[in-house]
N, C-alpha and C. Protein backbone atom coordinates (compact mmCIF):
# COMPACT_ATOMS: atom_id res chain seq x y z
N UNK A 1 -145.02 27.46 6.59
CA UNK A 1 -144.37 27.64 7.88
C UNK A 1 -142.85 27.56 7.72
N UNK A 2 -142.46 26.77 6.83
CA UNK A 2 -140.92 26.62 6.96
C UNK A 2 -140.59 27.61 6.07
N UNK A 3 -141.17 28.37 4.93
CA UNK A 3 -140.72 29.73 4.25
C UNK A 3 -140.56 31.02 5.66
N UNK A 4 -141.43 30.98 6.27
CA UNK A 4 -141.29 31.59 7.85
C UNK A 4 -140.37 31.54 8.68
N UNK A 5 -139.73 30.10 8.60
CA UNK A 5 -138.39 29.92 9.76
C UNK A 5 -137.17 30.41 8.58
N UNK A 6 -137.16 30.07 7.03
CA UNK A 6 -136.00 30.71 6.42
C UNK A 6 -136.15 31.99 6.53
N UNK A 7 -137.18 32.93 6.60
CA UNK A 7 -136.89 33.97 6.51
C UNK A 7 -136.80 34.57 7.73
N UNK A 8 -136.96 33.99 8.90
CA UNK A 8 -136.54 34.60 10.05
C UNK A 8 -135.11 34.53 10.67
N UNK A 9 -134.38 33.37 10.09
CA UNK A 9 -133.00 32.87 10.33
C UNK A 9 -132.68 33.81 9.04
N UNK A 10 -132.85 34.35 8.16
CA UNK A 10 -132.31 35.27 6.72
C UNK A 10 -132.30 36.71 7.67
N UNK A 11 -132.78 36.69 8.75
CA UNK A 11 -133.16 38.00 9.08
C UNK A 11 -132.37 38.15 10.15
N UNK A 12 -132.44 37.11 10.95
CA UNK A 12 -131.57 37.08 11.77
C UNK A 12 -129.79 37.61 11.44
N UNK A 13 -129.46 36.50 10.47
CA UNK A 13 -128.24 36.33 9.54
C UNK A 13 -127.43 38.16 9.12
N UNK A 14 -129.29 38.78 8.67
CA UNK A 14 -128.59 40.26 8.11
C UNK A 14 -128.42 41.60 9.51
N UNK A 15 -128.75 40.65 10.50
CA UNK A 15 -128.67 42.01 12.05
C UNK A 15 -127.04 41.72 12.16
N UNK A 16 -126.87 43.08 12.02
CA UNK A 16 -125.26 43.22 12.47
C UNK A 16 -125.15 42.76 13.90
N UNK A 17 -123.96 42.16 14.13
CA UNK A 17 -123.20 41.84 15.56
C UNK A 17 -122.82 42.19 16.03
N UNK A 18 -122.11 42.88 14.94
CA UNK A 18 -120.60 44.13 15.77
C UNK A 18 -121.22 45.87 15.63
N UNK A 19 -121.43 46.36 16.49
CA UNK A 19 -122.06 47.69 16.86
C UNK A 19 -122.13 48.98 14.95
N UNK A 20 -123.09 49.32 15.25
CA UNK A 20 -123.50 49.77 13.80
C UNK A 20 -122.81 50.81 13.45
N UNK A 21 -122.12 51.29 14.57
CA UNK A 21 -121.48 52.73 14.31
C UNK A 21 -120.05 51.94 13.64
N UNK A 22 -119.07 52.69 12.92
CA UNK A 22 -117.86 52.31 12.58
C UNK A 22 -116.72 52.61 13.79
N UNK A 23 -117.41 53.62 14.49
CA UNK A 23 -116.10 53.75 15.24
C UNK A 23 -116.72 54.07 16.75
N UNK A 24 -117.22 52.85 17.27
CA UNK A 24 -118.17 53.21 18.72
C UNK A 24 -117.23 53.77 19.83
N UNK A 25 -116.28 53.84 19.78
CA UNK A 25 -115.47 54.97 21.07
C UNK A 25 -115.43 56.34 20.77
N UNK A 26 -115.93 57.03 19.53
CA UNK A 26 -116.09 57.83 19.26
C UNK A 26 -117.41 58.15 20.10
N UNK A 27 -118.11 57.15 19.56
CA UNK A 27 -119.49 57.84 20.56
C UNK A 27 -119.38 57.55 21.66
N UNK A 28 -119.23 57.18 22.07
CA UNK A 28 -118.64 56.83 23.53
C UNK A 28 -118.29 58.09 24.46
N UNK A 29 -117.36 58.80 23.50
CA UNK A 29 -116.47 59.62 23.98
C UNK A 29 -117.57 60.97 24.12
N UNK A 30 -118.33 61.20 22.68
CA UNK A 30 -119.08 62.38 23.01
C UNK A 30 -120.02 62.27 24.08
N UNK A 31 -120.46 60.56 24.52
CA UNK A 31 -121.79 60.51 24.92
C UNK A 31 -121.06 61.30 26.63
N UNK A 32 -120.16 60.49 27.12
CA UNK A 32 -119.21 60.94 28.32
C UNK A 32 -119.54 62.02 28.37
N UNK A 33 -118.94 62.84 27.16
CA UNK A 33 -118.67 64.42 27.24
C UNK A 33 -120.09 64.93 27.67
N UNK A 34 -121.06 64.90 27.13
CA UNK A 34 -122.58 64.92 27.35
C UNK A 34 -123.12 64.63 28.63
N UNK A 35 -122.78 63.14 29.34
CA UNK A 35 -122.84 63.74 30.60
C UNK A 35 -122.38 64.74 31.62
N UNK A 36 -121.37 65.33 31.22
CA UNK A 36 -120.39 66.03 31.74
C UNK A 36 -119.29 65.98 32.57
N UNK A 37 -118.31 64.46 31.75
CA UNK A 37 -117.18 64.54 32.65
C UNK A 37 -116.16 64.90 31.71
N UNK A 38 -115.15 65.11 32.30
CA UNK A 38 -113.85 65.54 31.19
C UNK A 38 -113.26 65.09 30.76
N UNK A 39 -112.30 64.58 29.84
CA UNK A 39 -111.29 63.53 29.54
C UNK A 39 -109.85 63.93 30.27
N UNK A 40 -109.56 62.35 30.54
CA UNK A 40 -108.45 62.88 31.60
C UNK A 40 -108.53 62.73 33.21
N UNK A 41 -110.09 62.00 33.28
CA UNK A 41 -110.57 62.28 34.53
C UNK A 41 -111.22 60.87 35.01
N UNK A 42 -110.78 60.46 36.40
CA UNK A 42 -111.19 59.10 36.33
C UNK A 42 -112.81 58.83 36.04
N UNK A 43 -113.62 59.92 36.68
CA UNK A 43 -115.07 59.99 36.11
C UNK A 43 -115.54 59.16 34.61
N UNK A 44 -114.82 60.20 34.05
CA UNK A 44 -114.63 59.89 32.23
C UNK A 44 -114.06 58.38 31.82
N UNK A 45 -113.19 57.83 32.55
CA UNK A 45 -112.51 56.74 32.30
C UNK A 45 -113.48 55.85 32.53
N UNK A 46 -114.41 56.55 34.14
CA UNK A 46 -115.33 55.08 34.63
C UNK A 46 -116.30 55.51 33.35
N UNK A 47 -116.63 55.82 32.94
CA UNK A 47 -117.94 56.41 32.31
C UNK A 47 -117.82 55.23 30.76
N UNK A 48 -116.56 55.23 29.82
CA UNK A 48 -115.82 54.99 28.94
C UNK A 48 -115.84 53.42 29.52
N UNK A 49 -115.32 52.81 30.78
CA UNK A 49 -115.95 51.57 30.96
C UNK A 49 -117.23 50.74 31.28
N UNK A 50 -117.90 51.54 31.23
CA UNK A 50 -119.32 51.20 31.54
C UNK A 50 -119.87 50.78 30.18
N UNK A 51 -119.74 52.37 29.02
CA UNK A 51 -120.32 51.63 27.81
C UNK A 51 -119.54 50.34 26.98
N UNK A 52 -118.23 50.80 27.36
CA UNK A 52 -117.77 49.58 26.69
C UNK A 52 -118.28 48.14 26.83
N UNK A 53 -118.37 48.12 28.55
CA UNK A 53 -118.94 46.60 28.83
C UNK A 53 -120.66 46.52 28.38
N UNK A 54 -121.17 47.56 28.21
CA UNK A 54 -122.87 47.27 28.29
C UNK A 54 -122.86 46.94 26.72
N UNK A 55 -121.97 47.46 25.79
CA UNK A 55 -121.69 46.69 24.46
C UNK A 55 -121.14 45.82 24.16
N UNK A 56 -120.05 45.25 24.94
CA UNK A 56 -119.97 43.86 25.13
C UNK A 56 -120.60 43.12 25.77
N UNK A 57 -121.72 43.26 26.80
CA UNK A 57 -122.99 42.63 27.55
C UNK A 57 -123.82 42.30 26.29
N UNK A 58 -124.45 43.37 25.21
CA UNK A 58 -124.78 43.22 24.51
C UNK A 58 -124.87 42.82 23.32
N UNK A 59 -123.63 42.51 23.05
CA UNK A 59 -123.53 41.57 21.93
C UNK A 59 -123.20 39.94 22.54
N UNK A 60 -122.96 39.84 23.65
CA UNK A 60 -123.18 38.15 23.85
C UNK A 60 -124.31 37.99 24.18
N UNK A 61 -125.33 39.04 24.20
CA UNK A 61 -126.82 38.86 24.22
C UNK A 61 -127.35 38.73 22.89
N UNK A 62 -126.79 39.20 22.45
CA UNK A 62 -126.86 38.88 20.60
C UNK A 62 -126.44 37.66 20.21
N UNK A 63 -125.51 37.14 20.39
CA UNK A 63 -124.85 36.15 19.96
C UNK A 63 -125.71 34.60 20.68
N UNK A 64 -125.90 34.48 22.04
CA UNK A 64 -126.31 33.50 22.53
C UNK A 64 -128.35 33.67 21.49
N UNK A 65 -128.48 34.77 21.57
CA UNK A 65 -129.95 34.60 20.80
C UNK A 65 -129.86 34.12 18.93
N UNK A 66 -128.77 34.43 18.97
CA UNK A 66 -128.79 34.01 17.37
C UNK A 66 -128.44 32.49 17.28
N UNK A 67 -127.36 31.77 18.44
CA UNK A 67 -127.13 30.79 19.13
C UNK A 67 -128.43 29.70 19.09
N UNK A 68 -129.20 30.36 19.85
CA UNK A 68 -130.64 29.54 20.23
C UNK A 68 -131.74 29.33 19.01
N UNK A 69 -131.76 30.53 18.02
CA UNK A 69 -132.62 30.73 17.07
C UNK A 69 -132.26 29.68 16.49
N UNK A 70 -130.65 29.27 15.83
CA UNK A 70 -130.13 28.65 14.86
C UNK A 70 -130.29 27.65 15.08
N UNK A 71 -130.07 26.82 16.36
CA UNK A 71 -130.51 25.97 16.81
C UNK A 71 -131.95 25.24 16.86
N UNK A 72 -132.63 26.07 17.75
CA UNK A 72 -134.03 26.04 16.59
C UNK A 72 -134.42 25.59 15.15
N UNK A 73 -133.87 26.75 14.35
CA UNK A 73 -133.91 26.44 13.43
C UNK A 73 -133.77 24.65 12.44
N UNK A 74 -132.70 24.65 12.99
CA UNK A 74 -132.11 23.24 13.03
C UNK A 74 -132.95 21.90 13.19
N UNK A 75 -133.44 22.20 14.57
CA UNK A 75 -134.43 21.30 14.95
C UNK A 75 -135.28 21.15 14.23
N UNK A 76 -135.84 22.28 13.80
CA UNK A 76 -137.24 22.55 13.28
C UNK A 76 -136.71 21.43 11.69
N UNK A 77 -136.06 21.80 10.87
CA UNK A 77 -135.32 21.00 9.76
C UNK A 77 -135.37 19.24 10.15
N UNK A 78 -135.30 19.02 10.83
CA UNK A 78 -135.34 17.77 11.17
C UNK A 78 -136.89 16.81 11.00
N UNK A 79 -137.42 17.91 11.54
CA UNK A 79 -138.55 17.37 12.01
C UNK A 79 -139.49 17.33 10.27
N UNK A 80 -140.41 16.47 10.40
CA UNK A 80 -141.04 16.15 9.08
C UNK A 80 -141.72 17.55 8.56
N UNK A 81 -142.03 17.68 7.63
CA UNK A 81 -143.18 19.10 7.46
C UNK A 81 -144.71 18.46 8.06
N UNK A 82 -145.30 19.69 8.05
CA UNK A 82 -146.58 19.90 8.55
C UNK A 82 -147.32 19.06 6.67
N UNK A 83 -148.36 18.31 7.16
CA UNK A 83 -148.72 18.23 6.05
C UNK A 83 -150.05 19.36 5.61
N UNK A 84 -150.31 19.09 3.60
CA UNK A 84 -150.88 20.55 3.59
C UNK A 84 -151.88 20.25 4.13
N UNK A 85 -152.46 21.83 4.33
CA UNK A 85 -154.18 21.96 4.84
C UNK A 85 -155.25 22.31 4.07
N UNK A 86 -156.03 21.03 4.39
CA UNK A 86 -156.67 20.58 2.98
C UNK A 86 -158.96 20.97 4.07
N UNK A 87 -158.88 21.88 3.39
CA UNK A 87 -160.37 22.52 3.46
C UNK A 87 -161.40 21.61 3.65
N UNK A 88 -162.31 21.70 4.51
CA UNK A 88 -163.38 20.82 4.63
C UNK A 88 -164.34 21.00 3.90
N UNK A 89 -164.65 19.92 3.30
CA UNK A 89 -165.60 19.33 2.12
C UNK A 89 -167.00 20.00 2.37
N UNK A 90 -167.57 20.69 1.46
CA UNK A 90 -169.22 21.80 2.10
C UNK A 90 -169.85 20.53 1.08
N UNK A 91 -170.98 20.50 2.96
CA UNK A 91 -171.67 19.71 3.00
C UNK A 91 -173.34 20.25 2.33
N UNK A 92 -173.95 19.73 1.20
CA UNK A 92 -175.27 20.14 1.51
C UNK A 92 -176.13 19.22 1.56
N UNK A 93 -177.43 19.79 2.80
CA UNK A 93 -177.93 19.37 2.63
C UNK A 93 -179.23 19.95 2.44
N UNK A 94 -180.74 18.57 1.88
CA UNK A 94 -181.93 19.02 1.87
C UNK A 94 -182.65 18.23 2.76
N UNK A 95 -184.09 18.58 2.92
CA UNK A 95 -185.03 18.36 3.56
C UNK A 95 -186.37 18.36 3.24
N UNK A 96 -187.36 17.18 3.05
CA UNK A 96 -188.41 17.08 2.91
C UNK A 96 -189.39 16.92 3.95
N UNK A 97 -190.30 17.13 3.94
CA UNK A 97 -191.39 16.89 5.05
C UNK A 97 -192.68 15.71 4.50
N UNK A 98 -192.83 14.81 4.52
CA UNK A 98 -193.77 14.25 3.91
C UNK A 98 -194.77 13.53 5.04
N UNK A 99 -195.86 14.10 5.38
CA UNK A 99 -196.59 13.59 6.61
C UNK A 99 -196.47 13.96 7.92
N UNK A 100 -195.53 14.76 8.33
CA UNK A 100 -195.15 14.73 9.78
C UNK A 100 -193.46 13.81 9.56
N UNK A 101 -193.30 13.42 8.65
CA UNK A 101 -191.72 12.75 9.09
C UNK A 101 -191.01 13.51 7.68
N UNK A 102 -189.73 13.61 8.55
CA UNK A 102 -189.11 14.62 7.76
C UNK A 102 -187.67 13.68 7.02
N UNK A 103 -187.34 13.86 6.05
CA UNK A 103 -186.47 13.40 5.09
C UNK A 103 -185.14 14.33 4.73
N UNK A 104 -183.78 14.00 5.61
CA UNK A 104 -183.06 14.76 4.58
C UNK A 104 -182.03 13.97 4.14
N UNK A 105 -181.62 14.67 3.13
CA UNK A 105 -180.23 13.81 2.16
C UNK A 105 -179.39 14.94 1.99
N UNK A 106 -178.15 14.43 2.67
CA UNK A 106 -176.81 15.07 2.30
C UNK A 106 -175.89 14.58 1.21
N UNK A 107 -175.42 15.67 0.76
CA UNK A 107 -174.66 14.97 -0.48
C UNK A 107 -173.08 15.73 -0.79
């Protein structure tokens, strides 16, 4: 279980924060264009603030979850391990019949 929480905080650790593109106003700009406003035009400007903030919405949605995980994480470190899990012992048994009364021995 705790090879599970390192590798989910390892995973966490390798998700980029900062937007994957190198130059996100670039896309930005075509995505605008794509809806069809023009540059130059307050349309376009509102358009250009919208994604900006829904990518800054979204990375303090990123950040507070990596926030909480780590934290987690943390906790979880504290706390003792699980001890191992250890298989239940196979039981056999037999059975005799001698008379009407029946005999068994487990071993």
């Amino acid at each position: 279980m705790r090879f599970f929480k390192v590798f989910v905080l390892a995973a966490l650790l390798a998700t980029p924060i900062a937007p994957a593109l190198a130059q996100p106003q670039q896309q930005d700009i075509a995505t605008c264009r794509a809806y069809g406003f023009k540059p130059g035009t307050d349309n376009f400007a509102g358009c250009m603030m919208q994604l900006d903030q829904q990518r800054q919405n979204d990375q303090k949605q990123r950040l507070r979850a990596f926030g909480l995980a780590l934290g987690m994480f943390g906790r979880s470190l504290q706390q003792p391990a699980a001890p191992a899990y250890v298989p239940p012992r196979q039981l056999n048994c037999t059975s005799q019949n001698f008379g009407g009364i029946v005999h068994t021995n487990c071993y």
